[in-house]
Protein backbone atom coordinates (compact mmCIF):
# COMPACT_ATOMS: atom_id res chain seq x y z
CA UNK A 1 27.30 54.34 30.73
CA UNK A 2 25.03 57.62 29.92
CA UNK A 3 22.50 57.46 27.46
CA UNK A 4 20.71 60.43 26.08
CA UNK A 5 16.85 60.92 26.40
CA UNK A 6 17.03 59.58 22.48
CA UNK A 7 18.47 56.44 22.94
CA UNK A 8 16.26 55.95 25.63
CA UNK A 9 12.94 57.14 24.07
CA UNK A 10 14.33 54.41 21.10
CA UNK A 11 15.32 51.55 23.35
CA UNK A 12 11.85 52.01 25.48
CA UNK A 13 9.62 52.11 22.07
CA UNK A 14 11.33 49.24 21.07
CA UNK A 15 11.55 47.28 24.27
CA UNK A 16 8.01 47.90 24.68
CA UNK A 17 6.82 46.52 20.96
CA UNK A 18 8.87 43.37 22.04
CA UNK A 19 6.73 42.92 25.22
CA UNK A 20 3.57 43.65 23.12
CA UNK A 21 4.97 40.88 20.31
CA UNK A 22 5.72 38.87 22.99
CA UNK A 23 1.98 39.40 25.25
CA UNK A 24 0.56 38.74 21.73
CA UNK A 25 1.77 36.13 20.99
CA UNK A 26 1.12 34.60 24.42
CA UNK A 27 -2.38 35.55 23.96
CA UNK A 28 -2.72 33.74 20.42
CA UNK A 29 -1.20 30.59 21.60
CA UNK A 30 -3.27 30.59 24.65
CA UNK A 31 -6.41 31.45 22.38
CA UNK A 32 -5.33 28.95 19.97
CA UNK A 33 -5.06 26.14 23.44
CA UNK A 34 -8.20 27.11 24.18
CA UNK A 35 -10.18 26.55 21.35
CA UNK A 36 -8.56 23.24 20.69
CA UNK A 37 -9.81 22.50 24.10
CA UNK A 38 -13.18 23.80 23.59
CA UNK A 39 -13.23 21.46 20.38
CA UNK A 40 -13.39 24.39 18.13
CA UNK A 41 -12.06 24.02 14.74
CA UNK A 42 -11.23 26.99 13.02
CA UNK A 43 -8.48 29.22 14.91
CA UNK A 44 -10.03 32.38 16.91
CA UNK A 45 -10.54 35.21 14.36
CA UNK A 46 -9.74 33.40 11.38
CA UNK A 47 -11.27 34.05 8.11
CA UNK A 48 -11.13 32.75 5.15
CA UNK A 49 -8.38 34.37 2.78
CA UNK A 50 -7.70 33.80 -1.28
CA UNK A 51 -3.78 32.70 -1.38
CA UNK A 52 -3.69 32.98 -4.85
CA UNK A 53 -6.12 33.40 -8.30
CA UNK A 54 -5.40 33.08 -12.16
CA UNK A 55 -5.90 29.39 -12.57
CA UNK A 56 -7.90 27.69 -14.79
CA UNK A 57 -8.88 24.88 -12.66
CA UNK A 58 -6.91 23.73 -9.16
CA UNK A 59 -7.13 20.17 -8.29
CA UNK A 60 -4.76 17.86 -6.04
CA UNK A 61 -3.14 20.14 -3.36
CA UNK A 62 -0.27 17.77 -1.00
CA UNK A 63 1.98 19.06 1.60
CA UNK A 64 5.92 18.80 1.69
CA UNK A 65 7.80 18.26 5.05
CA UNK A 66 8.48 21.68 5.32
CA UNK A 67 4.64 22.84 4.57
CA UNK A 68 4.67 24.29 1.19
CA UNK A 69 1.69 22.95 -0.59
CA UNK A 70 2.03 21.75 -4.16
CA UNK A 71 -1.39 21.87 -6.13
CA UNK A 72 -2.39 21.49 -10.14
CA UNK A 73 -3.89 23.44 -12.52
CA UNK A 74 -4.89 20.72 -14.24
CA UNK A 75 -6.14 22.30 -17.93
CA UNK A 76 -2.97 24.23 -18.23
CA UNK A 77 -1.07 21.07 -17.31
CA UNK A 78 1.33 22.43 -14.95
CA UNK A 79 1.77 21.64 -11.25
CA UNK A 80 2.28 24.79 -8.66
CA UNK A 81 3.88 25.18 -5.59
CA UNK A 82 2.96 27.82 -2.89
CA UNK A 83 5.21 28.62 -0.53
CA UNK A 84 4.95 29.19 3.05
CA UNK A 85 6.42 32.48 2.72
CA UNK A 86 3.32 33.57 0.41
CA UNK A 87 4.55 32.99 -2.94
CA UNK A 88 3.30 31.03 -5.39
CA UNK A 89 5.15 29.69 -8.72
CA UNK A 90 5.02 26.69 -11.22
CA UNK A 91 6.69 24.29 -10.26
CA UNK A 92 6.27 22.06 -12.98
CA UNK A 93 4.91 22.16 -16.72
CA UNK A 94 3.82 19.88 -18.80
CA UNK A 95 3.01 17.78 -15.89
CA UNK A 96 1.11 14.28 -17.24
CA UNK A 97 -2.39 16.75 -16.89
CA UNK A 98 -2.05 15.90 -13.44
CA UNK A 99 -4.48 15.72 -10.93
CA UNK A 100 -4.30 14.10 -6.87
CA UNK A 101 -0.87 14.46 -5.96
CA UNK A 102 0.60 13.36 -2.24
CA UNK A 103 4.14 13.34 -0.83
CA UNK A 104 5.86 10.13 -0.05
CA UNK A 105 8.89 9.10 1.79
CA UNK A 106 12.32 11.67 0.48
CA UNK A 107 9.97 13.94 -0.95
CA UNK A 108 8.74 11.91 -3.86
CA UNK A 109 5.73 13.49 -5.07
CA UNK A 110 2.76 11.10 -6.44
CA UNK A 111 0.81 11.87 -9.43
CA UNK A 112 -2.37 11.22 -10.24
CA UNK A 113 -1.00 11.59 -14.65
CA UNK A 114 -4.42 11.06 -16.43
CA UNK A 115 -3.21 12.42 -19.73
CA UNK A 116 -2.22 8.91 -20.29
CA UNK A 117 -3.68 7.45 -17.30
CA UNK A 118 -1.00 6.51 -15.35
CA UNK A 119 0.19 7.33 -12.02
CA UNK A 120 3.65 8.85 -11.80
CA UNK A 121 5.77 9.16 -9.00
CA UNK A 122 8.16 12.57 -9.38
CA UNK A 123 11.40 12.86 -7.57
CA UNK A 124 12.81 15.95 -5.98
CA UNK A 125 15.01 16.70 -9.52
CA UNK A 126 11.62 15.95 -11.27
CA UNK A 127 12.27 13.06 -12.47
CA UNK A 128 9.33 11.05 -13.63
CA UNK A 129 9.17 7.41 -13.12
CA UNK A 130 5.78 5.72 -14.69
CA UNK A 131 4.81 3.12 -11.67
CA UNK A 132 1.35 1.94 -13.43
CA UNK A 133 -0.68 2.66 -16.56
CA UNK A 134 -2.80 -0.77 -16.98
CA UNK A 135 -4.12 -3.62 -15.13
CA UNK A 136 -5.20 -7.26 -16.16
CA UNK A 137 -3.27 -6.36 -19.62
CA UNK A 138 -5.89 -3.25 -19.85
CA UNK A 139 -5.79 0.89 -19.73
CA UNK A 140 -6.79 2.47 -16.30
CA UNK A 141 -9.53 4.92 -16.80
CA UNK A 142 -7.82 7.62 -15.53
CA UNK A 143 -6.33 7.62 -11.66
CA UNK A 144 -7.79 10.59 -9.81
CA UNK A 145 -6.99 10.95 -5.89
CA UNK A 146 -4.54 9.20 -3.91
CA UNK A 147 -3.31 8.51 -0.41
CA UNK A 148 0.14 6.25 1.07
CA UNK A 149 -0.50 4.71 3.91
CA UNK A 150 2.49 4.28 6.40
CA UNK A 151 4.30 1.66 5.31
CA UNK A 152 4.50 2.78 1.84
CA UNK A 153 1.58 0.86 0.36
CA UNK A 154 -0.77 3.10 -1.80
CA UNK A 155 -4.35 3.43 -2.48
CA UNK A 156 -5.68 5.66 -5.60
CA UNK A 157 -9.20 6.33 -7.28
CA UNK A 158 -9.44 5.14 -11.20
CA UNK A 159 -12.90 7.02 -11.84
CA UNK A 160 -13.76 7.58 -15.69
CA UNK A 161 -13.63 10.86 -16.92
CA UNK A 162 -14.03 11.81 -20.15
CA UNK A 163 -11.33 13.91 -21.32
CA UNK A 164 -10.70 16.03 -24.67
CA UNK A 165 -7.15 15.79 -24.71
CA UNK A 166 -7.27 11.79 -24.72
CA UNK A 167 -6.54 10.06 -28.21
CA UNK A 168 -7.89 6.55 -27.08
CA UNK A 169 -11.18 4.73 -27.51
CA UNK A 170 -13.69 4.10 -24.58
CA UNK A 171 -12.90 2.90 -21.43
CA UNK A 172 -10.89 -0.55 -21.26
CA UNK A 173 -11.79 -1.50 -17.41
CA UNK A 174 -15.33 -3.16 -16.48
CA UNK A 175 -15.24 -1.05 -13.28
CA UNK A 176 -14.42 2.45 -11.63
CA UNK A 177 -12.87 1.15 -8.76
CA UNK A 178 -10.12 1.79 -5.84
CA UNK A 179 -6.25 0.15 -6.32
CA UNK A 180 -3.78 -0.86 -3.77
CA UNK A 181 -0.31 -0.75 -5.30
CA UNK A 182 2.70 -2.18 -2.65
CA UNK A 183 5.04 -0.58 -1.13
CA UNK A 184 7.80 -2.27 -3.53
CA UNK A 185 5.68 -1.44 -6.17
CA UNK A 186 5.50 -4.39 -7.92
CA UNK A 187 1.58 -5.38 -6.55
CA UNK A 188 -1.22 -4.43 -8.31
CA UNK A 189 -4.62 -5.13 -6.71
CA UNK A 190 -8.06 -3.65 -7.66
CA UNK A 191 -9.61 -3.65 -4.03
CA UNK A 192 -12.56 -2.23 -4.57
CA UNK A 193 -14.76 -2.48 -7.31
CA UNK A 194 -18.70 -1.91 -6.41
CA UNK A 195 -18.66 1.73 -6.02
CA UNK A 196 -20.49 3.58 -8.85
CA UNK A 197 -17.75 6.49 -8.98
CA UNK A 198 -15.01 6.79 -6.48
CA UNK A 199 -12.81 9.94 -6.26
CA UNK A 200 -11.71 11.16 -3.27
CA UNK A 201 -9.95 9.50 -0.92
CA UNK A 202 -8.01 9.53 2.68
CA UNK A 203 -6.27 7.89 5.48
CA UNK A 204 -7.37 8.17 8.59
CA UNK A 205 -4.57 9.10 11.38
CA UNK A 206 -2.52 6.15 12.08
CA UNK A 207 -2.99 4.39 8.62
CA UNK A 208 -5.72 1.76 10.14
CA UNK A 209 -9.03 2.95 7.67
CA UNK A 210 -9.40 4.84 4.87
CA UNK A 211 -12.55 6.82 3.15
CA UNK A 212 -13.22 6.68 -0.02
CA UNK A 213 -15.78 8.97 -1.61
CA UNK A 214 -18.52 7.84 -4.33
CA UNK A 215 -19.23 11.32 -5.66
CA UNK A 216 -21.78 10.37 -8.58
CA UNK A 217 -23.76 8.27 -5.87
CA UNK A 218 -23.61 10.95 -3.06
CA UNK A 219 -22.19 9.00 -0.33
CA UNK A 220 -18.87 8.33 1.36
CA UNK A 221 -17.39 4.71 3.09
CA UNK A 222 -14.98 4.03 6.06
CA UNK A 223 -13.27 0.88 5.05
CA UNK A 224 -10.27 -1.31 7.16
CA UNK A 225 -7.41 -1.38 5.96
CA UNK A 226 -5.58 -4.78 6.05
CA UNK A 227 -2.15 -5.83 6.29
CA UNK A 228 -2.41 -7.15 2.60
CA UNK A 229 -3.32 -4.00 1.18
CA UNK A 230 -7.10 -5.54 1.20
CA UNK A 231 -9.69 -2.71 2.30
CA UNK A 232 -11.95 -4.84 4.88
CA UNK A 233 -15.80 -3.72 6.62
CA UNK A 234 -16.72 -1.43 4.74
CA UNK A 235 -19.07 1.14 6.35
CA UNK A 236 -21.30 4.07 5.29
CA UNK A 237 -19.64 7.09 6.46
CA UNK A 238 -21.99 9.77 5.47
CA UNK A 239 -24.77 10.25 3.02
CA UNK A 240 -22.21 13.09 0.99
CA UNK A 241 -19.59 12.38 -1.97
CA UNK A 242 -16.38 14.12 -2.35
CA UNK A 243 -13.94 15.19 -4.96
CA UNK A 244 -11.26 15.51 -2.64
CA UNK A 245 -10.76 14.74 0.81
CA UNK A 246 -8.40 15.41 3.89
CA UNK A 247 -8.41 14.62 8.04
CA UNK A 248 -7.43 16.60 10.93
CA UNK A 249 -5.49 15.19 13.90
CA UNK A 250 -8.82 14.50 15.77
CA UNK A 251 -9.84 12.47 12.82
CA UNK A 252 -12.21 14.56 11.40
CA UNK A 253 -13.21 14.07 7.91
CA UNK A 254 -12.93 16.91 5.42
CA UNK A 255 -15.22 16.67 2.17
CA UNK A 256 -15.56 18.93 -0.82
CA UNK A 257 -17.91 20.34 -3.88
CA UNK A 258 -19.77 23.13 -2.17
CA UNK A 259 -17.38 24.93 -0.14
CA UNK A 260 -15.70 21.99 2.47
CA UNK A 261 -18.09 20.05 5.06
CA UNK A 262 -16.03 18.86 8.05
CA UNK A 263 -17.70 15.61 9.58
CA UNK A 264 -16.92 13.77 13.15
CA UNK A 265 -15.39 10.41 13.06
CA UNK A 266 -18.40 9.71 14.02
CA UNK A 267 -20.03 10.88 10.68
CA UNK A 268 -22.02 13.41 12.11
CA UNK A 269 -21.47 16.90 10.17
CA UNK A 270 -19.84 19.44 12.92
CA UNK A 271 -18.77 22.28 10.31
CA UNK A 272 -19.13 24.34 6.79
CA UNK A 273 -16.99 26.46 5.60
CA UNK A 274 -18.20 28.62 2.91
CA UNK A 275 -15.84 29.26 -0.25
CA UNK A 276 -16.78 31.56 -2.78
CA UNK A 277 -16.47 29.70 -5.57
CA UNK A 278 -18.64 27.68 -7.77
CA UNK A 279 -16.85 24.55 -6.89
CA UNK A 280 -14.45 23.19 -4.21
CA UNK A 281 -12.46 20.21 -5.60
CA UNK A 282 -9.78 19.41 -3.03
CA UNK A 283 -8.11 20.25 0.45
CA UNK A 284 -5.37 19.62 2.58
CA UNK A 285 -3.38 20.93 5.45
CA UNK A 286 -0.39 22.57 5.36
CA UNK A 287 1.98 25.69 6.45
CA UNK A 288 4.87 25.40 9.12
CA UNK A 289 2.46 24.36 11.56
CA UNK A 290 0.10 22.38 9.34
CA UNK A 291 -2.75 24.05 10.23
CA UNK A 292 -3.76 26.08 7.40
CA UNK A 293 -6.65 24.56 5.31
CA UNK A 294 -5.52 24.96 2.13
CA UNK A 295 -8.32 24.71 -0.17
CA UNK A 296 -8.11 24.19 -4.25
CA UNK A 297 -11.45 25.62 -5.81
CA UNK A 298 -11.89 26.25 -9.46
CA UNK A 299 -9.94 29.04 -10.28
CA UNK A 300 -8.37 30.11 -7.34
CA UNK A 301 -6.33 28.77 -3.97
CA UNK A 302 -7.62 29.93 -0.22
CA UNK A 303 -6.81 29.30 2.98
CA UNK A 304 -8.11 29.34 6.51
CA UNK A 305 -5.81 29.02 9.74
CA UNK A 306 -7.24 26.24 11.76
CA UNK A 307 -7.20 25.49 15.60
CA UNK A 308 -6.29 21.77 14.41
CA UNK A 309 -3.27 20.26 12.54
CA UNK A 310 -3.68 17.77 9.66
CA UNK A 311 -4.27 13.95 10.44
């Protein structure tokens, strides 16, 4: 068949932009390889990008299956979903002026509801089903962070925080402490209670410790998880607290308040990442890949494409 000189000029421009989209992308992936090799954490040429402003304060951020991350804006009481493709929406409002959120089995979404203190769990028509609001007969202080371990069971934070929008008297419980609620949901334990103010809070990969963060006393604890729903051994982790916490498939250990410190499992501090903000609150990982940090700080979103997936 003849083709003119245009056609060809046309098919050769756009034969060769499909050979340099190809050789690029062949050269990311075998940058990307190489830095996970090398140990490196961030992805090769990555920088730091704001995803999204306008917020009032951003709090909570949790990954779906298919890596949109939903975050809150906790004093406008609304919870927002960015989407892979870039946009960003509200996804839900009122909300329980929620605050940790994390994504269980079907796409149930856990809330961390401290308008009432109570956490919520939120189905995929947004349904809101209240799973706890008191123990020993009294109110929660107000559950902050959150994490499900594999077989369902979950762990969240009940720090006190004193908030405007609560009509209630001072606190009711004799501790700030860390709950294990069971996978049937019917199990209410208070596991750890001698912590002066725990807030964040994370699995490590494979379900078999978790961290919890004392932010008002500047330190963080590795602690074994038992079959029971018991936390066992605990462990200084590192002389830093956390607001919120996340771990990368390597097991490092993400903690925030001045832009995100990455520590080994080790608890020796590898990384910083800087964040221009006065104060980072949470982080997570997510994207199609689930390797974009995506960071919640004050009044904005950010995110940073990492040469590591999430834990």
């Amino acid at each position: 068949m003849a083709v003119n000189r245009r056609t060809f000029l046309k098919r050769s421009v756009a034969g060769g932009g499909a050979l340099l989209a190809a050789s690029c992308g062949a050269t990311q992936r075998a940058e990307t390889a190489e830095a996970e090799a090398d140990g490196a954490l961030v992805a090769p040429g990555a920088k730091l990008e704001q995803l999204a402003d306008g917020f009032k304060f951003t709090e909570g951020p949790a990954a779906d299956a298919d890596g949109n991350v939903y975050f809150t804006d906790q004093p406008n009481d609304r919870i927002v979903r960015w989407s892979v493709d870039g946009s960003c929406e509200t996804w839900m409002k009122p909300c329980g002026r929620s605050n940790g959120l994390y994504f269980g089995a079907g796409g149930t979404l856990f809330a961390c509801a401290d308008e009432k203190n109570q956490l919520w769990a939120i189905g995929p028509d947004k349904k809101v089903t209240v799973l706890v609001e008191a123990y020993d007969g009294k109110l929660l202080n107000g559950p902050n962070d959150l994490w499900i371990r594999p077989d369902g069971g979950l762990y969240f934070t009940d720090p006190f925080y004193k908030r405007p929008y609560w009509d209630r008297g001072p606190t009711e419980q004799p501790r700030e402490g860390v709950y294990y609620l069971s996978p049937d949901r019917k199990r209410l334990l208070r596991v750890v209670d001698d912590l002066v103010q725990p807030n964040g809070i994370i699995g490590a990969p494979g379900g078999k410790a978790v961290y919890v963060a004392d932010i008002r006393d500047k330190k963080t604890y590795r602690y074994v998880v038992q079959p029971s729903g018991d936390l066992a051994d605990p462990h200084l982790f590192c002389e830093m607290g956390s607001d919120g916490m996340t771990v990368d498939e390597r097991g490092n250990v993400y903690l925030t308040g001045r832009g995100v410190t990455v520590f080994s499992p080790k608890g020796e501090k590898i990384h910083h990442i800087d964040v221009p903000e006065r104060w980072t609150a949470n982080v997570t990982f997510g994207g199609k890949d689930r390797r974009l940090l995506f960071i919640t700080a004050s009044k904005a979103v950010y995110g940073l494409t990492m040469a590591v997936r999430g834990g």
